[in-house]
N, C-alpha and C. Protein backbone atom coordinates (compact mmCIF):
# COMPACT_ATOMS: atom_id res chain seq x y z
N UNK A 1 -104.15 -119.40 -111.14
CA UNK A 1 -105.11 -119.18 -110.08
C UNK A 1 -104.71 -117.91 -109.31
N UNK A 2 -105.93 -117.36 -108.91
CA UNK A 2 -105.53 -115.83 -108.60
C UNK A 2 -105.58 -115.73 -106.68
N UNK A 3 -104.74 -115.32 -105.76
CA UNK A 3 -104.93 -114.79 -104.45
C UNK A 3 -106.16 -114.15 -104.32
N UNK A 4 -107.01 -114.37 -103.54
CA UNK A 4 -108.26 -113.53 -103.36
C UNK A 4 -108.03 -112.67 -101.92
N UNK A 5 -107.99 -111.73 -101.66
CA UNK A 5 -107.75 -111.03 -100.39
C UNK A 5 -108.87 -111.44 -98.98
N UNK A 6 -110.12 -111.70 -99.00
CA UNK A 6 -110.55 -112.54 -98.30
C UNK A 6 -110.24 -114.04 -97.66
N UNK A 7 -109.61 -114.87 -98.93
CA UNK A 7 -109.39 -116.04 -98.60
C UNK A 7 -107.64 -116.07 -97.52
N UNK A 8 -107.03 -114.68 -98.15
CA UNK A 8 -105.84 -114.41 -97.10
C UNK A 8 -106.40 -114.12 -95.74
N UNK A 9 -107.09 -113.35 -95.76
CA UNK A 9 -107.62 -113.02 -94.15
C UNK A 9 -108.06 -114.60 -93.74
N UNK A 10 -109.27 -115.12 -94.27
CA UNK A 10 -109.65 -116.12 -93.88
C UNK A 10 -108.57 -117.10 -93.20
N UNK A 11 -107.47 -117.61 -94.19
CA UNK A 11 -106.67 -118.47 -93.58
C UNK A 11 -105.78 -117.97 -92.79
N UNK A 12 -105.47 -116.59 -92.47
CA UNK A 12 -104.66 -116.24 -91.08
C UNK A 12 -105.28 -116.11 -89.87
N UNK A 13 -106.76 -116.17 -90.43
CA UNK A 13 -107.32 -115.98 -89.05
C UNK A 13 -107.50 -118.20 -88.69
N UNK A 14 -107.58 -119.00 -89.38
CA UNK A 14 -107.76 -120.10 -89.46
C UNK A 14 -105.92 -120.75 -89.11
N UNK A 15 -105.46 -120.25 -89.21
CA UNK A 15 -104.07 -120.62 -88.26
C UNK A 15 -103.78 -119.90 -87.27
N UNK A 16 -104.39 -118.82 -86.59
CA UNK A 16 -104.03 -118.26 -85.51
C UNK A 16 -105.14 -119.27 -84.85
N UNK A 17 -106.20 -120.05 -85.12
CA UNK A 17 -106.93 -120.82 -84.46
C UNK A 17 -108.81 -119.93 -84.24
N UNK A 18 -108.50 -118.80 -84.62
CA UNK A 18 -110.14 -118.10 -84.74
C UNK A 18 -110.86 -118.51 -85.11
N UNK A 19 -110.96 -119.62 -86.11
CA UNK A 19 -112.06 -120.09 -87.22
C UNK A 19 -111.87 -121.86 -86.94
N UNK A 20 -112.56 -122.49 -86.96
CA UNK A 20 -112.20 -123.68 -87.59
C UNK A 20 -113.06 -123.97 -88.75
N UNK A 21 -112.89 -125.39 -88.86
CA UNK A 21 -113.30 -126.15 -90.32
C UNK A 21 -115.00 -124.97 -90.97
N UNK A 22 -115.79 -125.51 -90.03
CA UNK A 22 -117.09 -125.12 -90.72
C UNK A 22 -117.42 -123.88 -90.38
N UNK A 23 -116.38 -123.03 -89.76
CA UNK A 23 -117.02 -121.16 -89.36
C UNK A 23 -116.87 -120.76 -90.48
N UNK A 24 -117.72 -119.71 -90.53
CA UNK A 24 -117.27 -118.80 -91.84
C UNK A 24 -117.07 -117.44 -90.87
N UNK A 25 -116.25 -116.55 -91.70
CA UNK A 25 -115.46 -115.25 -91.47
C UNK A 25 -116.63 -114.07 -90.78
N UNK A 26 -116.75 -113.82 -89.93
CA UNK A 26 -117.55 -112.29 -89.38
C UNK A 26 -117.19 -111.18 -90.29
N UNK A 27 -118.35 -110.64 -90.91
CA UNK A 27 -117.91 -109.17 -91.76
C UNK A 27 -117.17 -108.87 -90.91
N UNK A 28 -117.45 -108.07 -89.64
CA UNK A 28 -116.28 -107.25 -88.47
C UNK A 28 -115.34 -108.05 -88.82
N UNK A 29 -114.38 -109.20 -88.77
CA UNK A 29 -112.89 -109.53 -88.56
C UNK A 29 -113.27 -109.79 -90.30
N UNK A 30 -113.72 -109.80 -91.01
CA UNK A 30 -112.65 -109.77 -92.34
C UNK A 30 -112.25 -108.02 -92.39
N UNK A 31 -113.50 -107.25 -92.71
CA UNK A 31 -112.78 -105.84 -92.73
C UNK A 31 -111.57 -105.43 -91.80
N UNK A 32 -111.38 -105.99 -90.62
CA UNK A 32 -110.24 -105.81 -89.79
C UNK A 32 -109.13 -106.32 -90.47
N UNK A 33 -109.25 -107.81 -91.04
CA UNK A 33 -108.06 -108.60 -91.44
C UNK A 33 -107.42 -107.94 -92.65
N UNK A 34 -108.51 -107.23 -93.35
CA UNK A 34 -108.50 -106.75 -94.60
C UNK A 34 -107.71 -104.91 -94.42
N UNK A 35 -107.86 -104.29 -93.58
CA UNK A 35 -106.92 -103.30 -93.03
C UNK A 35 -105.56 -103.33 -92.35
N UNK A 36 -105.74 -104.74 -91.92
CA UNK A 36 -104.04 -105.29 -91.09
C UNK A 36 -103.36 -105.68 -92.97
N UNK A 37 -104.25 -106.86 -93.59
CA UNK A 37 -103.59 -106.94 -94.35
C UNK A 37 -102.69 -105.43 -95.87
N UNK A 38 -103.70 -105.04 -95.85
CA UNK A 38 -103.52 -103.79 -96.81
C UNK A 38 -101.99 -103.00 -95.96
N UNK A 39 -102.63 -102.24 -94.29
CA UNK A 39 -101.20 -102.01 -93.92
C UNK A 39 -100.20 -102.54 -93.99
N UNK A 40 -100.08 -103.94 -94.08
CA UNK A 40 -99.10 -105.07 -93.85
C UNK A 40 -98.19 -105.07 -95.39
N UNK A 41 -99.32 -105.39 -96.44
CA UNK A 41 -98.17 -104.84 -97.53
C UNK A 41 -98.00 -103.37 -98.40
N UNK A 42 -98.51 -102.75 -97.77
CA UNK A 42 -97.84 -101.09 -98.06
C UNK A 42 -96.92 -101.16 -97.07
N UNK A 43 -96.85 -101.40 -96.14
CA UNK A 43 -95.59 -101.47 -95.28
C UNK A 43 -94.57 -102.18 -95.92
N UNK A 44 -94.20 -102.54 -96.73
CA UNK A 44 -92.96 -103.78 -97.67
C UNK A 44 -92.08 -102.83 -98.07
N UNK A 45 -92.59 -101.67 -98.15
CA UNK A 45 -91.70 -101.08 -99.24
C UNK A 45 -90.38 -100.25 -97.91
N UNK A 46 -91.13 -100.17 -96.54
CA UNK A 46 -90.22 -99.67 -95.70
C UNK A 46 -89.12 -100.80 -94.87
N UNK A 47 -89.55 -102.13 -95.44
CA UNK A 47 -88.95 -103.27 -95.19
C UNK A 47 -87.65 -103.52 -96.29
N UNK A 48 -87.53 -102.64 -97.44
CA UNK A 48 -86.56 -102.97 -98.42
C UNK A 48 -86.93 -104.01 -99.61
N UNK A 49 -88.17 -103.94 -99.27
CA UNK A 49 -89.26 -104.62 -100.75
C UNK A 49 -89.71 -103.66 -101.70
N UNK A 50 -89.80 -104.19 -102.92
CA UNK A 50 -90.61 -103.51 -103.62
C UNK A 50 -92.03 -103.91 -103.92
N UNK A 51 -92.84 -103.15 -103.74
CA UNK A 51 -94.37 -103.32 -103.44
C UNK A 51 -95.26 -102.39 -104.18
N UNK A 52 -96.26 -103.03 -104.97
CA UNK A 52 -96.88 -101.30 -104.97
C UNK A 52 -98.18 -101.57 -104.25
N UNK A 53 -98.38 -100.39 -103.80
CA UNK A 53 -99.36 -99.32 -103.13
C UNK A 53 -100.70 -100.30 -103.30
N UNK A 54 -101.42 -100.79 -102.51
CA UNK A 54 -102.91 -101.42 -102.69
C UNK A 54 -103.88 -100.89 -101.59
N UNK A 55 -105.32 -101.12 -102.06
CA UNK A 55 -106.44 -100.89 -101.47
C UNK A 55 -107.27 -101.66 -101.72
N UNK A 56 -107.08 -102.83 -101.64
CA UNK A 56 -108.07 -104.32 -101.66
C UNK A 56 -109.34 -104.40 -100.32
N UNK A 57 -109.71 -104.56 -101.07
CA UNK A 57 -110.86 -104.77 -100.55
C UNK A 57 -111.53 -106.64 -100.44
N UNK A 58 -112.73 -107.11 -100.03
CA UNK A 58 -113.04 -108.54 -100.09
C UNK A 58 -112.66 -109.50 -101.27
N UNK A 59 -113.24 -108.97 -102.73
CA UNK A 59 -113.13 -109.51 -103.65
C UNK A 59 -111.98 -109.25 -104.63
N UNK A 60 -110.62 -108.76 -103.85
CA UNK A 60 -109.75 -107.76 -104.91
C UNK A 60 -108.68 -109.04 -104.76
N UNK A 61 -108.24 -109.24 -105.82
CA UNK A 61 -106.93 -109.74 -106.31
C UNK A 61 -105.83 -109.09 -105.83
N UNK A 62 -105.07 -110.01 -104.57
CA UNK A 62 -103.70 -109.87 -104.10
C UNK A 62 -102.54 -109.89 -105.11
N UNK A 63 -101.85 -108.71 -105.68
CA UNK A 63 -101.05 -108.90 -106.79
C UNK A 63 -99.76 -109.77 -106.52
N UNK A 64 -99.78 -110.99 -105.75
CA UNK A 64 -99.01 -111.84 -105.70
C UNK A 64 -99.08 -113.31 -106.35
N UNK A 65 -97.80 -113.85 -106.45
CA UNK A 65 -98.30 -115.29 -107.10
C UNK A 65 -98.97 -116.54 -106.41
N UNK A 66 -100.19 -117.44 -107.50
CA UNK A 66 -100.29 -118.20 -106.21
C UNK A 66 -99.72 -119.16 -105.25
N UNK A 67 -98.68 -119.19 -105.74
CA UNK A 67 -98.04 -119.96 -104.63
C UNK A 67 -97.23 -119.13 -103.46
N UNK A 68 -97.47 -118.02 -103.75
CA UNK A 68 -96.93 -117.60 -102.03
C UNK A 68 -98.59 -117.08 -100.94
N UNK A 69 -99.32 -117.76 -101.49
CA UNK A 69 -100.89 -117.44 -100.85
C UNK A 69 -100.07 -118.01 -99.23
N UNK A 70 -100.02 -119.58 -99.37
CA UNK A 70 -99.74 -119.80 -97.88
C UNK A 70 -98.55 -118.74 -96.55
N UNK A 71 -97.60 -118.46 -97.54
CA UNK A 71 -96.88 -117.33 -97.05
C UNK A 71 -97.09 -116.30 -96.35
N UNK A 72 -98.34 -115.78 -97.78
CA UNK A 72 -98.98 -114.39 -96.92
C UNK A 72 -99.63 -114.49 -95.93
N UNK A 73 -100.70 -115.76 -96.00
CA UNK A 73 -101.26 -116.02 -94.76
C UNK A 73 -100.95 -116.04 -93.56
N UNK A 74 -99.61 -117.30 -93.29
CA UNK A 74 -99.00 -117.09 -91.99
C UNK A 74 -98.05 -115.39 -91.98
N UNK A 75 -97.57 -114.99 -92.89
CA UNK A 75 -97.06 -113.54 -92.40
C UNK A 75 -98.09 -112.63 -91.91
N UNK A 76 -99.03 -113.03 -92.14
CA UNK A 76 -100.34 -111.84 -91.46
C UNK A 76 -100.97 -112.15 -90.76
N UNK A 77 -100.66 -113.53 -90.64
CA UNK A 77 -101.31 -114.25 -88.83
C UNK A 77 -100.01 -113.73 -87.68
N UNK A 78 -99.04 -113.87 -87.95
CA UNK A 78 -97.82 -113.01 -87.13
C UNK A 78 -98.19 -111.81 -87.07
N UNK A 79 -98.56 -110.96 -88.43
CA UNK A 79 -98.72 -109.81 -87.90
C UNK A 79 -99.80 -109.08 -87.17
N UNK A 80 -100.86 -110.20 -87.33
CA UNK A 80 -102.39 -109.81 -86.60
C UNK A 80 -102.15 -110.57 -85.45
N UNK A 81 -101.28 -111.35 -84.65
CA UNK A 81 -101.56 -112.03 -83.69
C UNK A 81 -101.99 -111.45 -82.21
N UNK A 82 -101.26 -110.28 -81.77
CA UNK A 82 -101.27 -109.19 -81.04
C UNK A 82 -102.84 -108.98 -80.86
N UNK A 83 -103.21 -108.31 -82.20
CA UNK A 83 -104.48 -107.73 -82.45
C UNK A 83 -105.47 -108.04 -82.01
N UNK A 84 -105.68 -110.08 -82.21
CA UNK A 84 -106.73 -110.91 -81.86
C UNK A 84 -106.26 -111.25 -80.65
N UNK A 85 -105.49 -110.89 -80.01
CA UNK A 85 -105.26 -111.68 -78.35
C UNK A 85 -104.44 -113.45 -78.47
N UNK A 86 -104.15 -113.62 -79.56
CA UNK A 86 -103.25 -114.67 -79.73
C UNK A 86 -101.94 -114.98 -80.16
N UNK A 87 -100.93 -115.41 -79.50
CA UNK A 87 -99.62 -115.44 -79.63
C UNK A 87 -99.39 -116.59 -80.23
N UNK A 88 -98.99 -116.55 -81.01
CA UNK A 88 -98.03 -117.71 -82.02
C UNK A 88 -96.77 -118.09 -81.20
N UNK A 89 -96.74 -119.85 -81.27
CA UNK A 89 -95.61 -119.98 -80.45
C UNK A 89 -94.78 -121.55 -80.75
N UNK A 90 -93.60 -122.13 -80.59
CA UNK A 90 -93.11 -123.33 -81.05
C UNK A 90 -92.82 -123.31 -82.23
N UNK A 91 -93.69 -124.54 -83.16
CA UNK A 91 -94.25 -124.86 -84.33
C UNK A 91 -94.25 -123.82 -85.04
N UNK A 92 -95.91 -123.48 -84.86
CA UNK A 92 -96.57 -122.36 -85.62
C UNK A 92 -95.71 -121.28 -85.72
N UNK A 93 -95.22 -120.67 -84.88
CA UNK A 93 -94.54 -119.51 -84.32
C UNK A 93 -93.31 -119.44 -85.99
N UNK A 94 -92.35 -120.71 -85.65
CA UNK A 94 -91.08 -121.27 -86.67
C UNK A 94 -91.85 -121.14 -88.21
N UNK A 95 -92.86 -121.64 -88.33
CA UNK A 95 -93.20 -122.11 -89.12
C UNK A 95 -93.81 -120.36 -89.95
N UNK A 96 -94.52 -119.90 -89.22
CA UNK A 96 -94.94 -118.41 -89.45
C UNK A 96 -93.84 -117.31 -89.63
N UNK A 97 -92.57 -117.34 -88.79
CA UNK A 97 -91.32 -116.48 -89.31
C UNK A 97 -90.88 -117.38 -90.52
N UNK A 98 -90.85 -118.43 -90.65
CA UNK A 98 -89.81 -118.71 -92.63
C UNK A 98 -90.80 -118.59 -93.14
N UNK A 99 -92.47 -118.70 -93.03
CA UNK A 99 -93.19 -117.74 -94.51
C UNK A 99 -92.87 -116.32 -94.48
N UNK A 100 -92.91 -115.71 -93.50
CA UNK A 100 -92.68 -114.21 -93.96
C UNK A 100 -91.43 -114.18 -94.68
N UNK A 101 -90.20 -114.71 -93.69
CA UNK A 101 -88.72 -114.49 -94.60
C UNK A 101 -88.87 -115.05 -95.90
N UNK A 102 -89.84 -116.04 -96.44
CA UNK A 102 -89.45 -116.17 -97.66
C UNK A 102 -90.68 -115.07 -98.36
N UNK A 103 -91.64 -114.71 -98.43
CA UNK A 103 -92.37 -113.75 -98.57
C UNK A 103 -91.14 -112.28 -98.84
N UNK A 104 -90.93 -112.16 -97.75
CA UNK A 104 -89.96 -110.51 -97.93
C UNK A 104 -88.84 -111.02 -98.67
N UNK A 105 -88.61 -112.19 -98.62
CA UNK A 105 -87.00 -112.45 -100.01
C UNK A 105 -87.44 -112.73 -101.09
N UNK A 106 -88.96 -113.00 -101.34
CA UNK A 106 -89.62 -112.80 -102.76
C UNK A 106 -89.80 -111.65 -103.28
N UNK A 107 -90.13 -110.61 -102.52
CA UNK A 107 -90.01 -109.34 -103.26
C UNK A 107 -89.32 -108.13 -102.59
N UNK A 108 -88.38 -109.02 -102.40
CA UNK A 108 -86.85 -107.41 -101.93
C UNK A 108 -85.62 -107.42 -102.95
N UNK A 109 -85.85 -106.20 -103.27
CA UNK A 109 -84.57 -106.21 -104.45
C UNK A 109 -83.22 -105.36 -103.51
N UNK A 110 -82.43 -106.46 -104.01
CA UNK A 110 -80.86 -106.03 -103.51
C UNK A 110 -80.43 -104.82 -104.52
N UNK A 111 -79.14 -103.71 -103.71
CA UNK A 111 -79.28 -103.19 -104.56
C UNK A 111 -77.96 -103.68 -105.17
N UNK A 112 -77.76 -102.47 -106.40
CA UNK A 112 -76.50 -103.32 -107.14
C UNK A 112 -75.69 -102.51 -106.64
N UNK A 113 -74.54 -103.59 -106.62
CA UNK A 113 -73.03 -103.08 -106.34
C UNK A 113 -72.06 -102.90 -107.36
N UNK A 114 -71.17 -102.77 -107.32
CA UNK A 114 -70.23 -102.39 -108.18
C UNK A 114 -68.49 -103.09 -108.11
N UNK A 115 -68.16 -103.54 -108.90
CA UNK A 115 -66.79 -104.60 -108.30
C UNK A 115 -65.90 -103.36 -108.70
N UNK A 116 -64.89 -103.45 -108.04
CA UNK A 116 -63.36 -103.24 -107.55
C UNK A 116 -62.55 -103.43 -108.98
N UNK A 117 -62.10 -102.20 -109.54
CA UNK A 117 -61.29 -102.71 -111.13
C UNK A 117 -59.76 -103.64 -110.12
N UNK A 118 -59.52 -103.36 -108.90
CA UNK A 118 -58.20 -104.41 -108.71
C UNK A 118 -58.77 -105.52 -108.34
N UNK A 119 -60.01 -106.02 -108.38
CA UNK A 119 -60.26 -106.91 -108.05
C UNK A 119 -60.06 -107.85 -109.67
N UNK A 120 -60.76 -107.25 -110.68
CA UNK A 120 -60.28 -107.83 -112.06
C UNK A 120 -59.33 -108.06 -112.05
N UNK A 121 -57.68 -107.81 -111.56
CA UNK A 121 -56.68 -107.79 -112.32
C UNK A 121 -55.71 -108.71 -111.24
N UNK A 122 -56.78 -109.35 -110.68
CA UNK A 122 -55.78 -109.87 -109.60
C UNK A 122 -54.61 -111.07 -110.03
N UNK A 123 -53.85 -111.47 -109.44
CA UNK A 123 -52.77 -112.57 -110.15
C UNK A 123 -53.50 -114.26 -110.06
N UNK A 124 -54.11 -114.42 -109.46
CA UNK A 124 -54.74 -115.53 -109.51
C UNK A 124 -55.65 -115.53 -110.94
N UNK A 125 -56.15 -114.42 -111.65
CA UNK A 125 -56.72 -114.52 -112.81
C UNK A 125 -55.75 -114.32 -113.70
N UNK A 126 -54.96 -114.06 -113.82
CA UNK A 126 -54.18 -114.07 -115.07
C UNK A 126 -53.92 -115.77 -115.29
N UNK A 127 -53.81 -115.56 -116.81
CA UNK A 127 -53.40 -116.75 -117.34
C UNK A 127 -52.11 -117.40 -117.57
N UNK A 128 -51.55 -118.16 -117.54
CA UNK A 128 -49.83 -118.97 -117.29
C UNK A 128 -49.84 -119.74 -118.56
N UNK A 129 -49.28 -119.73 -119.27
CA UNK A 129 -48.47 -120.36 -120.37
C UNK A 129 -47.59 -121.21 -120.39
């Protein structure tokens, strides 16, 4: 099943509390949600993610998997909260920082390091006879 970039706006604006059950989305706040969101992940890559470059639009496929849909959602209800005049707080608030952290630890590559040749040769690894 594929992320639809509308249905992300939709549900961040539906946990910041904008929408309930039977509203449907205002063209004006999806194209908005849909510019927070686009900035939001071209911005990843200055976060120490690797990301590529998008310009999604309503019907465009979020190149993420579907199971981090709920993730993105609350990470872009945090990041639109300002925007719409609503502050995330408690609960929601907790609950909206560990989707993003697990969101940005889904696609941040560490870089590689390199071990210590005295670290190989230490006396605790040698073998005893």
């Amino acid at each position: 099943m594929s992320v639809i970039a509308s249905d992300v706006v939709d549900g961040a604006l539906r946990f910041l509390g904008l929408l309930q059950a039977n509203d449907a989305i205002q063209a004006e706040d999806l194209a908005l949600g849909l510019s927070r969101l686009n900035k939001f992940l071209n911005g990843l890559n200055n976060r120490g993610c690797v990301f590529e470059n998008v310009a999604l639009t309503s019907g465009s496929t979020v190149p993420i998997p579907a199971q981090e849909e709920n993730d993105i959602e609350k990470a872009l209800a945090l990041d639109m909260q300002g925007f719409w005049g609503r502050e995330l707080s408690g609960e929601k608030l907790a609950d909206a920082l560990a989707s993003t952290n697990r969101f940005l630890a889904a696609h941040k590559i560490l870089p590689t390091s390199r071990a210590d040749s005295g670290l190989l040769r230490m006396p605790s690894g040698r073998r005893r006879f």
